[in-house]
N, C-alpha and C. Protein backbone atom coordinates (compact mmCIF):
# COMPACT_ATOMS: atom_id res chain seq x y z
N UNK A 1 17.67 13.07 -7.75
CA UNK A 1 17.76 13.06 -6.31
C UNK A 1 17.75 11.62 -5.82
N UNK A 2 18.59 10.89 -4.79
CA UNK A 2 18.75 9.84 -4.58
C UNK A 2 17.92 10.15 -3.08
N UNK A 3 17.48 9.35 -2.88
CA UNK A 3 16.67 9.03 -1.39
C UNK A 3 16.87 7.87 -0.52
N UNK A 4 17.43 6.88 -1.44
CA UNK A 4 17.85 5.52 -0.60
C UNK A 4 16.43 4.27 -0.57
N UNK A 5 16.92 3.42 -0.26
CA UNK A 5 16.45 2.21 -0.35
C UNK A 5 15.51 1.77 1.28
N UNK A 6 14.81 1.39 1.59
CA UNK A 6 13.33 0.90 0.78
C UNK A 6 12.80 2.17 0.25
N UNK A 7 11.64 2.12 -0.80
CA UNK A 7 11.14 2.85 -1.52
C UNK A 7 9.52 2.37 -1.54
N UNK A 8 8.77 2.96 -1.73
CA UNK A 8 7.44 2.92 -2.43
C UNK A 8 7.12 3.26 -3.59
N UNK A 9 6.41 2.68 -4.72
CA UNK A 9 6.12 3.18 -6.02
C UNK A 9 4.82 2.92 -5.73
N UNK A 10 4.03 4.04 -6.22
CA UNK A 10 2.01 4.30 -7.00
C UNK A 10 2.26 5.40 -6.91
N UNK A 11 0.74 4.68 -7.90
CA UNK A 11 -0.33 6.02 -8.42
C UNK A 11 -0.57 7.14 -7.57
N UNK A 12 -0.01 7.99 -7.54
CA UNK A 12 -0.50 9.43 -6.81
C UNK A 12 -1.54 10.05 -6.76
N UNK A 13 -2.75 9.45 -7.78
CA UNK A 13 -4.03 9.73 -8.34
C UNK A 13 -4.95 8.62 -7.81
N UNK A 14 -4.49 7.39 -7.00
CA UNK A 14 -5.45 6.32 -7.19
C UNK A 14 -5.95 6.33 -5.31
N UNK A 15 -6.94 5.69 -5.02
CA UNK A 15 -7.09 5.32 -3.42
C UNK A 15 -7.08 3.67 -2.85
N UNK A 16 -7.45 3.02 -2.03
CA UNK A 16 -7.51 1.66 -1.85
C UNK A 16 -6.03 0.90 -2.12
N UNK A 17 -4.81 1.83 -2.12
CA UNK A 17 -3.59 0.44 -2.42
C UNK A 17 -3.70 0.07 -3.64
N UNK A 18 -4.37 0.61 -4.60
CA UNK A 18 -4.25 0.16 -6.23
C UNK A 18 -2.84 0.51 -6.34
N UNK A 19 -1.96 -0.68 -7.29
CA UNK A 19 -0.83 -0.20 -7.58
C UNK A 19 0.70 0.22 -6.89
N UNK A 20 -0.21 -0.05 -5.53
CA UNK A 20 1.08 0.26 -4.48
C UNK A 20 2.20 -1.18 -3.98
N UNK A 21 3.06 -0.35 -4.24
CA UNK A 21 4.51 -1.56 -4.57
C UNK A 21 5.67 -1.14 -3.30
N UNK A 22 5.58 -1.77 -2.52
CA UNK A 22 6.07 -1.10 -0.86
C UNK A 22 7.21 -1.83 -0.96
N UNK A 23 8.24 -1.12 -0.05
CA UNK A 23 9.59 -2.30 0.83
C UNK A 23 10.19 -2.86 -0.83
N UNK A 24 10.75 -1.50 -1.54
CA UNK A 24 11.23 -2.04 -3.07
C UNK A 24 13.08 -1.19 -2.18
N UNK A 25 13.61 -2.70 -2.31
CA UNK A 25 15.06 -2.62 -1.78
C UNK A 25 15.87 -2.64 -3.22
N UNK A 26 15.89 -2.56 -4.87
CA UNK A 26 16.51 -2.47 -5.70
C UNK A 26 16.30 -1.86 -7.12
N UNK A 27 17.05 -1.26 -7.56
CA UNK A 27 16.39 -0.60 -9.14
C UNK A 27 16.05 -1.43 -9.68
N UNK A 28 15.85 -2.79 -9.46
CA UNK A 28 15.04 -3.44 -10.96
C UNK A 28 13.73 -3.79 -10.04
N UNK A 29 13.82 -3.80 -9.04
CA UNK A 29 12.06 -3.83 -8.38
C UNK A 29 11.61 -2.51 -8.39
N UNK A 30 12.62 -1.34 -8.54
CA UNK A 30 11.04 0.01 -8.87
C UNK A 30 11.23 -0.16 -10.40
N UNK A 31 11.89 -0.35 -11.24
CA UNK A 31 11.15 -0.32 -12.43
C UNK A 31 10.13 -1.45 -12.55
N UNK A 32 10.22 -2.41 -12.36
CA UNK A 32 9.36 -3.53 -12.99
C UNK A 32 7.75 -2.92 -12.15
N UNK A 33 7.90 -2.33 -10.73
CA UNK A 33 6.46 -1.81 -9.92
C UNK A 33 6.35 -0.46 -10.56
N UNK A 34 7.36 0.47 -10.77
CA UNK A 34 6.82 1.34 -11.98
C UNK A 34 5.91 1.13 -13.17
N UNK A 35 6.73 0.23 -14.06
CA UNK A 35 5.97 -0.31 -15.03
C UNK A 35 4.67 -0.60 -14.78
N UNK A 36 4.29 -1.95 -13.76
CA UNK A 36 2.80 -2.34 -13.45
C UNK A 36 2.50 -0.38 -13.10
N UNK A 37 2.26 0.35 -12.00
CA UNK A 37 1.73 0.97 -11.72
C UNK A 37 1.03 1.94 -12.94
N UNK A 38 2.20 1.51 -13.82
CA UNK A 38 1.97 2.66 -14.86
C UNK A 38 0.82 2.51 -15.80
N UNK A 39 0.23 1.38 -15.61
CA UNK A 39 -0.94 0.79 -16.37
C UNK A 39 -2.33 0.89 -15.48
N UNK A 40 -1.96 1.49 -14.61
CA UNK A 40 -3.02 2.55 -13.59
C UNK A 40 -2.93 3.63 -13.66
N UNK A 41 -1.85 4.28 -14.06
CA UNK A 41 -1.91 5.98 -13.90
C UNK A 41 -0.98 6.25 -14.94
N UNK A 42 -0.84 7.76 -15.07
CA UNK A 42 0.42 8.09 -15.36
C UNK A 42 0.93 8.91 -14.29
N UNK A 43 0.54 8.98 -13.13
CA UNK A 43 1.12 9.84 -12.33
C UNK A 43 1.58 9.15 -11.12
N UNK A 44 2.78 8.81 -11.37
CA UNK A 44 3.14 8.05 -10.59
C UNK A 44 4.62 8.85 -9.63
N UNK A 45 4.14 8.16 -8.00
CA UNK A 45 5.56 8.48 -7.37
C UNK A 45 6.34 7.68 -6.45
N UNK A 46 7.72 8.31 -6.46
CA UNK A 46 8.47 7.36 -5.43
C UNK A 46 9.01 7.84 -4.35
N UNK A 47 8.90 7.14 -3.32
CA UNK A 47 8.76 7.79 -1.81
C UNK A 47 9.57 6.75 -1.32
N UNK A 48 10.62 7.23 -0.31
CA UNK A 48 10.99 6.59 0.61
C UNK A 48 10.01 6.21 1.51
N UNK A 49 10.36 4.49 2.20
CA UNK A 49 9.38 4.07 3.06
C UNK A 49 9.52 4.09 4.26
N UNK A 50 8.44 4.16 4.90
CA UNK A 50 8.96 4.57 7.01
C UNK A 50 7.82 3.49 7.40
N UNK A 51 8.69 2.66 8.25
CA UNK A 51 7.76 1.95 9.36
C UNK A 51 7.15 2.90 9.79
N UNK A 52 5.57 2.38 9.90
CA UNK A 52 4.80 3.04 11.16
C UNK A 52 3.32 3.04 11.05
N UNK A 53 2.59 3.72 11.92
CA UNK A 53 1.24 3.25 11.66
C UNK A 53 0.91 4.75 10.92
N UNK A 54 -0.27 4.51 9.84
CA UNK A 54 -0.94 5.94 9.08
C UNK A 54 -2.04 5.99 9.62
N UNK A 55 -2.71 6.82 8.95
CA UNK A 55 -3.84 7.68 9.42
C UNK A 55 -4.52 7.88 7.64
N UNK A 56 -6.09 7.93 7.74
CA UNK A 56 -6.48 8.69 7.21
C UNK A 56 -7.90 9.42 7.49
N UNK A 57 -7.41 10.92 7.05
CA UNK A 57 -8.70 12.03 7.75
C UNK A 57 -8.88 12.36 6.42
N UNK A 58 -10.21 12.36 6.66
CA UNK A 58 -11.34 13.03 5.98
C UNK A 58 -12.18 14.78 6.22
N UNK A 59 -11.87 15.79 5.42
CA UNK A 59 -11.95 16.47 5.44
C UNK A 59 -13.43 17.40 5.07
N UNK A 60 -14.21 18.01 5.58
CA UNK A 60 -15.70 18.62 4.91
C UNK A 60 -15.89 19.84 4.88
N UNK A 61 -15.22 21.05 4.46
CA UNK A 61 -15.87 22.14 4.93
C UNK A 61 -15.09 22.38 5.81
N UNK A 62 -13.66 22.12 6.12
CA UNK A 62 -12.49 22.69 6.49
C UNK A 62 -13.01 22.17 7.98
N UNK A 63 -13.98 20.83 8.26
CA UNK A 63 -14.11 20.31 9.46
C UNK A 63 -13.11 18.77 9.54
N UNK A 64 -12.88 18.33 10.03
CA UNK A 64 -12.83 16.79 9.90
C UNK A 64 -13.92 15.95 10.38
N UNK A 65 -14.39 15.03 9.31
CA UNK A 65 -14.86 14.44 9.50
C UNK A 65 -14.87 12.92 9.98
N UNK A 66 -13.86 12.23 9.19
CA UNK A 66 -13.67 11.63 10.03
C UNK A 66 -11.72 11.31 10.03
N UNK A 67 -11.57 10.22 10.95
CA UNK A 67 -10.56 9.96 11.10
C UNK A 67 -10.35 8.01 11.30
N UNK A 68 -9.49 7.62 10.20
CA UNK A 68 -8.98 5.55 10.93
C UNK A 68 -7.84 5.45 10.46
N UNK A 69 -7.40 4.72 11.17
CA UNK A 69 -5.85 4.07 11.16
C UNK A 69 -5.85 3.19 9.99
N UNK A 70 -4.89 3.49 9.38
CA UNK A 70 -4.25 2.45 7.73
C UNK A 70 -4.11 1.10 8.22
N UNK A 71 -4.40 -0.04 8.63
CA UNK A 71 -3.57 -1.33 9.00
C UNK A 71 -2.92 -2.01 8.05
N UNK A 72 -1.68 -2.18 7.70
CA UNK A 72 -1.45 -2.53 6.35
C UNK A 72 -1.87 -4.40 6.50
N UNK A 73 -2.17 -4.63 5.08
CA UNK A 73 -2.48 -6.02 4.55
C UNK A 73 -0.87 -7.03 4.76
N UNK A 74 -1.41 -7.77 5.53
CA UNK A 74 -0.29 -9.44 5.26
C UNK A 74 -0.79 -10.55 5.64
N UNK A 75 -0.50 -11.30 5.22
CA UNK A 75 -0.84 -12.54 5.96
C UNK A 75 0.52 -13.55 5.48
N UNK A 76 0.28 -14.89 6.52
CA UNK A 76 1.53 -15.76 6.19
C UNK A 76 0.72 -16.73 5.68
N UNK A 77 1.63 -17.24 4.55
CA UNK A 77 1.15 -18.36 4.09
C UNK A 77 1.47 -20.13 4.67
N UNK A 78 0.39 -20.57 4.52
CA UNK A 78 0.27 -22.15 5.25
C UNK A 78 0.93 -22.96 4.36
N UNK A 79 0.91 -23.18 3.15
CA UNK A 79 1.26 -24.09 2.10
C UNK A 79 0.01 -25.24 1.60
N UNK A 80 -1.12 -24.43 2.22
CA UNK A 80 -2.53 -25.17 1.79
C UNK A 80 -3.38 -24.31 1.68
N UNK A 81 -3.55 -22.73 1.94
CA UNK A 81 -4.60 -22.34 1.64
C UNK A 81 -3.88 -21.26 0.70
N UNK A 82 -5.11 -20.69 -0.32
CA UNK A 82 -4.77 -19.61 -1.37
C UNK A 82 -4.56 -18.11 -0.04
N UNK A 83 -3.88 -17.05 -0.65
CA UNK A 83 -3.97 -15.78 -0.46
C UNK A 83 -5.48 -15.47 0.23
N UNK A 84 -6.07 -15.51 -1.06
CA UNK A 84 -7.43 -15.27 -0.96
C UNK A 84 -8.19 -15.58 0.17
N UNK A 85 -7.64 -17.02 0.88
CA UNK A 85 -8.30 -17.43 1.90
C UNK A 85 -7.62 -17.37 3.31
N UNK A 86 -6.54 -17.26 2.91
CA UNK A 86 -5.75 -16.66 4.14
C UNK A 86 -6.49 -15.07 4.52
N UNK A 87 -6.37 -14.22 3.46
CA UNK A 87 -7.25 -12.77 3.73
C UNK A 87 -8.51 -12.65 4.73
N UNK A 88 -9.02 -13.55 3.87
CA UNK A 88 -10.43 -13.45 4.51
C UNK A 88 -11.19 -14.03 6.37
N UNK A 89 -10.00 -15.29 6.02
CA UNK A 89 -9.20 -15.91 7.35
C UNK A 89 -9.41 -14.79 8.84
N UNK A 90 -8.12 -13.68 8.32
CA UNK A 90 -7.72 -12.79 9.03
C UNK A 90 -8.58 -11.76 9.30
N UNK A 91 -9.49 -11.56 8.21
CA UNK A 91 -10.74 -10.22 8.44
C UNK A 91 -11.89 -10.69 9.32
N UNK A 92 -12.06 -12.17 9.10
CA UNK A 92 -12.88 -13.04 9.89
C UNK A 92 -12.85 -13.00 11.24
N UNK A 93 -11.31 -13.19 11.80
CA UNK A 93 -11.11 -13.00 13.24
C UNK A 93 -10.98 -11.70 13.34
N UNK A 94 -10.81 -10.58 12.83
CA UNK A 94 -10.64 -9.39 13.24
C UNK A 94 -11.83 -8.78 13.44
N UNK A 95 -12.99 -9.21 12.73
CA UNK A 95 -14.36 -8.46 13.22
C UNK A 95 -14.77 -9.50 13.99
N UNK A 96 -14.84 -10.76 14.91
CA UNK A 96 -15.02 -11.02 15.88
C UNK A 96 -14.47 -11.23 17.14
């Protein structure tokens, strides 16, 4: 079944974005994010990708418990600070 281009590849088994390989515009970027993913799971899938904002609910006893919005991870890079510190950068101003 062909679905078209962008795509998502992960673990169908994992939580937290382990393994997740987003905005894959060519067959040699889902195999090579196949491959990595595959050293997390074996259950892996591929999904066409949709702009937009997610959700995730939490379920107890057929209540919900709770409910938060996905914000996906980016940051731009400066050409002086690591990833790492760009991240933290951004979480910094976001909880104040």
């Amino acid at each position: 079944m062909k679905i078209g281009f962008p795509v998502v590849v992960k673990p169908n088994d994992l939580d937290r974005g382990e393994g997740v390989h987003a905005w894959l515009t060519s067959p040699e970027q889902v195999a090579l994010a196949h491959q990595a993913a595959s050293k997390l799971s074996k259950n892996i899938i591929v999904e066409r990708y949709f702009e937009g904002v997610g959700h995730r609910l939490h379920v107890n006893a057929g209540s919900v418990a709770s409910v938060y919005e996905l914000v996906p991870a980016g940051v731009e890079g400066d050409g002086k600070r690591t990833i790492r510190e760009l991240v933290m950068l951004l979480q910094q101003a976001r909880l104040s």
